[in-house]
C-alpha atoms as a PDB file:
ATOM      1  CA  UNK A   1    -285.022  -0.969 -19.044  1.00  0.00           C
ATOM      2  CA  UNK A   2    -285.701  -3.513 -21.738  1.00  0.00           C
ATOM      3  CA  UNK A   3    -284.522  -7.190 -22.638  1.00  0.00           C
ATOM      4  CA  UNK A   4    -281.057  -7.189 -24.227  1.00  0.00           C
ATOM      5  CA  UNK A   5    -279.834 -10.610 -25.714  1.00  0.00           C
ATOM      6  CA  UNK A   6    -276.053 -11.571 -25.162  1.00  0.00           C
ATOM      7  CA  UNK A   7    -275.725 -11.666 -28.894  1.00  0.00           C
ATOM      8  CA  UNK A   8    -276.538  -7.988 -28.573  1.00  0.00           C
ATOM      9  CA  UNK A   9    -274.175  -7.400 -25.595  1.00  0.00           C
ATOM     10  CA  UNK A  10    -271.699  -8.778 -27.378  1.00  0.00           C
ATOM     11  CA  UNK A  11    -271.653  -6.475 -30.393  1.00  0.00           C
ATOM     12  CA  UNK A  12    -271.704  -3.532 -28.370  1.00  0.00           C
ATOM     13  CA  UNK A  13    -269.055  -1.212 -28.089  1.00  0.00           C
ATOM     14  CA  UNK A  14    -267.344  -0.640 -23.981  1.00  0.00           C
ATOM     15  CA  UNK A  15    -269.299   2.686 -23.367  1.00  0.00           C
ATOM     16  CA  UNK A  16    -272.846   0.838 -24.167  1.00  0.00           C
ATOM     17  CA  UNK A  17    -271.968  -2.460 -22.612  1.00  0.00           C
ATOM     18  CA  UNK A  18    -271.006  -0.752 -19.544  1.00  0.00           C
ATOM     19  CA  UNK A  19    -273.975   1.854 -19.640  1.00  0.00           C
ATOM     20  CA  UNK A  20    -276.515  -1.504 -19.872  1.00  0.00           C
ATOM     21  CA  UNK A  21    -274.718  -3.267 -17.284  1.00  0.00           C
ATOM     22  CA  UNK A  22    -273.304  -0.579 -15.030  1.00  0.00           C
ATOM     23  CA  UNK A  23    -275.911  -0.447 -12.654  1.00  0.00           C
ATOM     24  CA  UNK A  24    -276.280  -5.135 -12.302  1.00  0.00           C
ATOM     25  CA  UNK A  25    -274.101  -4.101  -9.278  1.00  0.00           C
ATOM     26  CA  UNK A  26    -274.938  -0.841  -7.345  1.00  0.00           C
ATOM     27  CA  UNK A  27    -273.303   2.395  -8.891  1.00  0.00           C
ATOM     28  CA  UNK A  28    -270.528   0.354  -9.090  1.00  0.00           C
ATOM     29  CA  UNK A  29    -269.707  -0.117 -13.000  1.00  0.00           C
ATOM     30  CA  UNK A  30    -266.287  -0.815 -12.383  1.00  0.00           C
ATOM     31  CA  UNK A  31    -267.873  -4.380 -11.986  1.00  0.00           C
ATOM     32  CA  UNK A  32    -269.086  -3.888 -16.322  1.00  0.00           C
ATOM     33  CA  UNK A  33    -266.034  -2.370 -17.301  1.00  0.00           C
ATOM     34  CA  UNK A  34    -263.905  -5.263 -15.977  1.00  0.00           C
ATOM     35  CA  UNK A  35    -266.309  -7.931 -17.480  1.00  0.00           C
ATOM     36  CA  UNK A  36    -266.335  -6.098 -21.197  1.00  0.00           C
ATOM     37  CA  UNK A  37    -262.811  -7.401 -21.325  1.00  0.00           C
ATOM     38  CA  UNK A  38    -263.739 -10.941 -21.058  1.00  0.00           C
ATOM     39  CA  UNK A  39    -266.699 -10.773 -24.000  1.00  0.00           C
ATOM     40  CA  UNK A  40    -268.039 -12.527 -25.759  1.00  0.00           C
ATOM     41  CA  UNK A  41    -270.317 -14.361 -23.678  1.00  0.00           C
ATOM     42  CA  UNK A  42    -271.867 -17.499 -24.241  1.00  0.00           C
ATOM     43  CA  UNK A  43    -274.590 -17.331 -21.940  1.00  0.00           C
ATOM     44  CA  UNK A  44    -276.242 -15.064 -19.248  1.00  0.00           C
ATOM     45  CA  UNK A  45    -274.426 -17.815 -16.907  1.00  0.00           C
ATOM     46  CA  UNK A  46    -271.002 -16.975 -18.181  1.00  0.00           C
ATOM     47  CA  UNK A  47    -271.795 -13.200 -18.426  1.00  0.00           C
ATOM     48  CA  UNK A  48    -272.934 -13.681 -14.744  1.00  0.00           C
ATOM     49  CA  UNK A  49    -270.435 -15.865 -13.312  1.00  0.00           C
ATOM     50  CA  UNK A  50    -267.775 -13.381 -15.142  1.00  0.00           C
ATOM     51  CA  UNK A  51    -269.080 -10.486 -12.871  1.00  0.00           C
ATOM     52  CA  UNK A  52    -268.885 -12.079  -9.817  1.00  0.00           C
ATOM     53  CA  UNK A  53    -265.224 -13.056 -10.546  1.00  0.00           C
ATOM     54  CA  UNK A  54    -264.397  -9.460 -11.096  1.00  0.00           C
ATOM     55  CA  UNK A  55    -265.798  -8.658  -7.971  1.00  0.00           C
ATOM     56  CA  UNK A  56    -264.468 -11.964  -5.848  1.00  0.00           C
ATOM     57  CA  UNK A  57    -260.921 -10.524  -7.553  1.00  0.00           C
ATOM     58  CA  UNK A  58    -261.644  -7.298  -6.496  1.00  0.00           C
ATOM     59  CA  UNK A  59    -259.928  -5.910  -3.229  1.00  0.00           C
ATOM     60  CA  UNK A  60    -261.101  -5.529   0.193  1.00  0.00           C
ATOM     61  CA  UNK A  61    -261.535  -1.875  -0.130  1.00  0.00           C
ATOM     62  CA  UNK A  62    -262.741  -1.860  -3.270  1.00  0.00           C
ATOM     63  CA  UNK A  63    -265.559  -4.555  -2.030  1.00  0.00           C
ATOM     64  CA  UNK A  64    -265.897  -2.552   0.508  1.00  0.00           C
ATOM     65  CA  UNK A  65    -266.535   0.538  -1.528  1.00  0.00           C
ATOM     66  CA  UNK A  66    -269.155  -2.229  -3.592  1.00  0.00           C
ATOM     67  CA  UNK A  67    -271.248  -2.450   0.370  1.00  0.00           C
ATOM     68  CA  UNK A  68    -271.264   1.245   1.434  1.00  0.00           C
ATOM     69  CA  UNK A  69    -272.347   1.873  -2.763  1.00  0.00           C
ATOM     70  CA  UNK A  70    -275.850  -0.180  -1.252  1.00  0.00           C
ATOM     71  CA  UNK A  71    -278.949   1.778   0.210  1.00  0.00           C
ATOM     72  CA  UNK A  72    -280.518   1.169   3.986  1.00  0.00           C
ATOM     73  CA  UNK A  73    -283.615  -1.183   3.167  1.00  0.00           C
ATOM     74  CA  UNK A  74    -286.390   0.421   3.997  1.00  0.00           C
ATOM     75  CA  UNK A  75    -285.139   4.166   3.438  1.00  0.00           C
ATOM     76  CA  UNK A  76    -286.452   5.152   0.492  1.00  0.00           C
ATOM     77  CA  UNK A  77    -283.935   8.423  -0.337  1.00  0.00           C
ATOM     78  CA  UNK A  78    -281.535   8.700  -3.000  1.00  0.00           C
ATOM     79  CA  UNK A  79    -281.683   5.002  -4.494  1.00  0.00           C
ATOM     80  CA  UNK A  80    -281.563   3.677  -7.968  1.00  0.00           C
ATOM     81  CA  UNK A  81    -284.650   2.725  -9.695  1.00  0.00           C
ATOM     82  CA  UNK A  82    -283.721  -0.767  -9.253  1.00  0.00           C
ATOM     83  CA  UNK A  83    -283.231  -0.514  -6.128  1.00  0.00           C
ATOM     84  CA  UNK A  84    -286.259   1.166  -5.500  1.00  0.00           C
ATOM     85  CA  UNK A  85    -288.540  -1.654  -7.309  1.00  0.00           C
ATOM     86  CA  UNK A  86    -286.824  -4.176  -5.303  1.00  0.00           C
ATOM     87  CA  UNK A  87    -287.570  -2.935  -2.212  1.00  0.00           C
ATOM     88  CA  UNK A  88    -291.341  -1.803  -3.329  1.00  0.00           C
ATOM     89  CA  UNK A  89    -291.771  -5.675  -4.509  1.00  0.00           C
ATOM     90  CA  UNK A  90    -290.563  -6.618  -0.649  1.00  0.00           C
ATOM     91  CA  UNK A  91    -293.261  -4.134   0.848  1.00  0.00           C
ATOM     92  CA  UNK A  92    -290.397  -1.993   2.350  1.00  0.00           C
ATOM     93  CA  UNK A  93    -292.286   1.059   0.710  1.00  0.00           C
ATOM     94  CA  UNK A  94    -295.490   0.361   2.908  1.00  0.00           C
ATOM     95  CA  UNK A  95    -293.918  -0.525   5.904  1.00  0.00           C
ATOM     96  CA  UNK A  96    -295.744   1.109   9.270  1.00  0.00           C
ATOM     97  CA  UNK A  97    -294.223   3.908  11.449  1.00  0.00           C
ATOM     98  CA  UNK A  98    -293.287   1.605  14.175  1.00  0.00           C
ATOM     99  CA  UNK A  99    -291.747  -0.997  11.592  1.00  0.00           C
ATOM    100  CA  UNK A 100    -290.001   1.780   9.716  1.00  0.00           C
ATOM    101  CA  UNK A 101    -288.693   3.222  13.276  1.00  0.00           C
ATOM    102  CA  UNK A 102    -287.751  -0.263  14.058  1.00  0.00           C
ATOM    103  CA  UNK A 103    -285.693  -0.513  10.427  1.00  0.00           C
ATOM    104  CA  UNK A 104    -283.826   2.629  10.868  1.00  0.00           C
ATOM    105  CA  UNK A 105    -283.035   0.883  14.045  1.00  0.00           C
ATOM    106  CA  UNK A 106    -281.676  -2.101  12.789  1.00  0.00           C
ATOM    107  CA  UNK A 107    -280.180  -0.207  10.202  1.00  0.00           C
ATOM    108  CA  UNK A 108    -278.136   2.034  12.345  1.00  0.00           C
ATOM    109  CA  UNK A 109    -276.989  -0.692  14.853  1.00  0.00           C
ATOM    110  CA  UNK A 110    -276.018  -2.808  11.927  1.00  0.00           C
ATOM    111  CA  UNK A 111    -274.591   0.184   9.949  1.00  0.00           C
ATOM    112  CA  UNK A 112    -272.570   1.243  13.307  1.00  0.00           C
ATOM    113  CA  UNK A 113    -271.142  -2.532  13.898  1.00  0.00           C
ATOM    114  CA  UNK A 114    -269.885  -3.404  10.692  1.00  0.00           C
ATOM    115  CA  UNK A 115    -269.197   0.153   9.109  1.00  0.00           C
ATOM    116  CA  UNK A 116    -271.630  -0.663   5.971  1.00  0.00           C
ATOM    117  CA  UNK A 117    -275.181  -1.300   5.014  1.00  0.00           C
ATOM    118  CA  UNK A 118    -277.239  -4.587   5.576  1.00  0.00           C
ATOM    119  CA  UNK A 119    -277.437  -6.189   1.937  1.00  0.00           C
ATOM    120  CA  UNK A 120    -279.886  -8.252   1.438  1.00  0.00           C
ATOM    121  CA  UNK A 121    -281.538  -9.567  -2.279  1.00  0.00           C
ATOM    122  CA  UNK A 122    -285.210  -8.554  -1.077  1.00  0.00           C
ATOM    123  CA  UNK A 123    -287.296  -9.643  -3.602  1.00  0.00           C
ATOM    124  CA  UNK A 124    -290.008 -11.828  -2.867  1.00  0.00           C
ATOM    125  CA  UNK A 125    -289.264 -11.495   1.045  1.00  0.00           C
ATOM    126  CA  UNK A 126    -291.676  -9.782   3.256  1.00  0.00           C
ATOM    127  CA  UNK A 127    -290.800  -6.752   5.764  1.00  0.00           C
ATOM    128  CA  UNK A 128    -290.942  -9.823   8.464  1.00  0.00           C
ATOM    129  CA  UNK A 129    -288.555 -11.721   6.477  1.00  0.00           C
ATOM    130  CA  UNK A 130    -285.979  -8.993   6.434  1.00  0.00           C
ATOM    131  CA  UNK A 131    -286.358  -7.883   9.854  1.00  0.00           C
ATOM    132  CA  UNK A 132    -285.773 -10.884  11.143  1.00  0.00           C
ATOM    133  CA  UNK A 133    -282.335 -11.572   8.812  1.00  0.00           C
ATOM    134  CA  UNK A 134    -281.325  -8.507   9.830  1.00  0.00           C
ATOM    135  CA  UNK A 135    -281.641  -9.236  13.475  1.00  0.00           C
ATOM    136  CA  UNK A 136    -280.162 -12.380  13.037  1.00  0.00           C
ATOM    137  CA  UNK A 137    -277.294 -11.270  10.758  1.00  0.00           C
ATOM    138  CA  UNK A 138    -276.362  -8.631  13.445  1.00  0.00           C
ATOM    139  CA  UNK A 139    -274.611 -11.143  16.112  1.00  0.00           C
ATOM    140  CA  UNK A 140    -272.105 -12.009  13.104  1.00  0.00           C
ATOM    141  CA  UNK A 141    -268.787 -11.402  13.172  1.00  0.00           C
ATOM    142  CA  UNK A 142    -266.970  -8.926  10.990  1.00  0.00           C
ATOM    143  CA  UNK A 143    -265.429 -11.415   8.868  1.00  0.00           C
ATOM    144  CA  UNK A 144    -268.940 -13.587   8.266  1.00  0.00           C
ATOM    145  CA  UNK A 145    -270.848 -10.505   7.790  1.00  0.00           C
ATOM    146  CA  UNK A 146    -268.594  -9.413   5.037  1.00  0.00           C
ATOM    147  CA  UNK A 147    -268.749 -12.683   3.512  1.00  0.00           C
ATOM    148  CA  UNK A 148    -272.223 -12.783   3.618  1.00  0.00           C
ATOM    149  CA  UNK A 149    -272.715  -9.079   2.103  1.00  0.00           C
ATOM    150  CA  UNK A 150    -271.123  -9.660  -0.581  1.00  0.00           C
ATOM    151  CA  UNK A 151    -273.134 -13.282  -1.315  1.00  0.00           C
ATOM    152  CA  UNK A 152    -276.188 -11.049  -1.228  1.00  0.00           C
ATOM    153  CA  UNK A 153    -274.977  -8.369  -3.643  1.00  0.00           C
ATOM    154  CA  UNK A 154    -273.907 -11.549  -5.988  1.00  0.00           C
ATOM    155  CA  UNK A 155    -278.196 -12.627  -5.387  1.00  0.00           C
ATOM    156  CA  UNK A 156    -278.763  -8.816  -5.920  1.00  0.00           C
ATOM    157  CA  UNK A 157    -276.835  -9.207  -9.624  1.00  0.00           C
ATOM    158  CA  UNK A 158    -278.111 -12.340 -10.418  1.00  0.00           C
ATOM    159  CA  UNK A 159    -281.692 -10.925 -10.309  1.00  0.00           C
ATOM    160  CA  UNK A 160    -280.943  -8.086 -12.134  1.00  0.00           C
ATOM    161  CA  UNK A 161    -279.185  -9.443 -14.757  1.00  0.00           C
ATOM    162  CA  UNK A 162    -281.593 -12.267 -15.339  1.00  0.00           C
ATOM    163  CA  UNK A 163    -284.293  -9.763 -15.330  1.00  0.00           C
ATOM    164  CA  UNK A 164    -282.163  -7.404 -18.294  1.00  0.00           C
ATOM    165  CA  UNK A 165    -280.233 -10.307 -20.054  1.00  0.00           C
ATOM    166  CA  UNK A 166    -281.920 -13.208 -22.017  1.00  0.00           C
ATOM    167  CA  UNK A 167    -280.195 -15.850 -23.593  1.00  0.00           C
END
């Protein structure tokens, strides 16, 4: 997708704001339609820090719904083209068949624990990197885990939107 300025997101109608932004959090464009209400934006700061408010505001089931909208790292089925270049630039698309076997491990212990995905912002991490968060991350409790989810889907957004937003 191409640059769009905030001057630009600002003069567009609901339908396109939410179609270019939909997708900053992951098939969730709840997150977009929420923030169109609060435009015009002053910066890609403000349109950011807007986003995560509607999702900080947001209830626990509807965060919820936010985590379980998020792929398995490493599985490379049925994810958006975002999250699909994230994930290539973090190697997960090369990994070996003893570190993808050891992924779908993690994955699945983590997934059967705390009843969503592991989230983590990937890019510019190596496989190593992410194994060993996700290891780590898995002796969390319920409550930290969330909490820390949901900071990673806010690093998530922040990429993407700096990468699709200038000023």
């Amino acid at each position: 997708m191409e640059e769009i300025t905030v001057e630009e997101l600002n003069n567009c109608r609901k339908a396109e704001f939410v179609e270019t932004l939909g997708q900053i959090y992951e098939h969730s464009s709840w997150v977009a339609e929420a923030a169109w209400s609060d435009s015009p934006f002053e910066s890609v700061e403000e349109l950011q820090d807007c986003m995560q408010r509607v999702v900080d505001n947001a209830s626990r089931d509807k965060k919820r719904e936010l985590l379980l909208a998020h792929p398995d790292l490493g599985d490379q089925t049925e994810i958006t083209d975002r999250s699909q270049k994230e994930q290539e630039s973090a190697g997960l698309d090369d990994l070996s068949p003893s570190q993808y076997e050891e992924f779908q491990r993690l994955n699945e212990a983590y997934r059967e624990k705390f009843g969503f995905p592991f989230i983590m912002a990937v890019k510019g991490q190596s496989p190593n990197d992410i194994q060993d968060a996700m290891e780590s991350r898995i002796s969390n409790s319920e409550a930290e885990e969330f909490r820390d989810a949901i900071a990673e889907v806010h690093a998530i957004a922040e990429i993407r939107i700096n990468e699709l937003v200038v000023s």
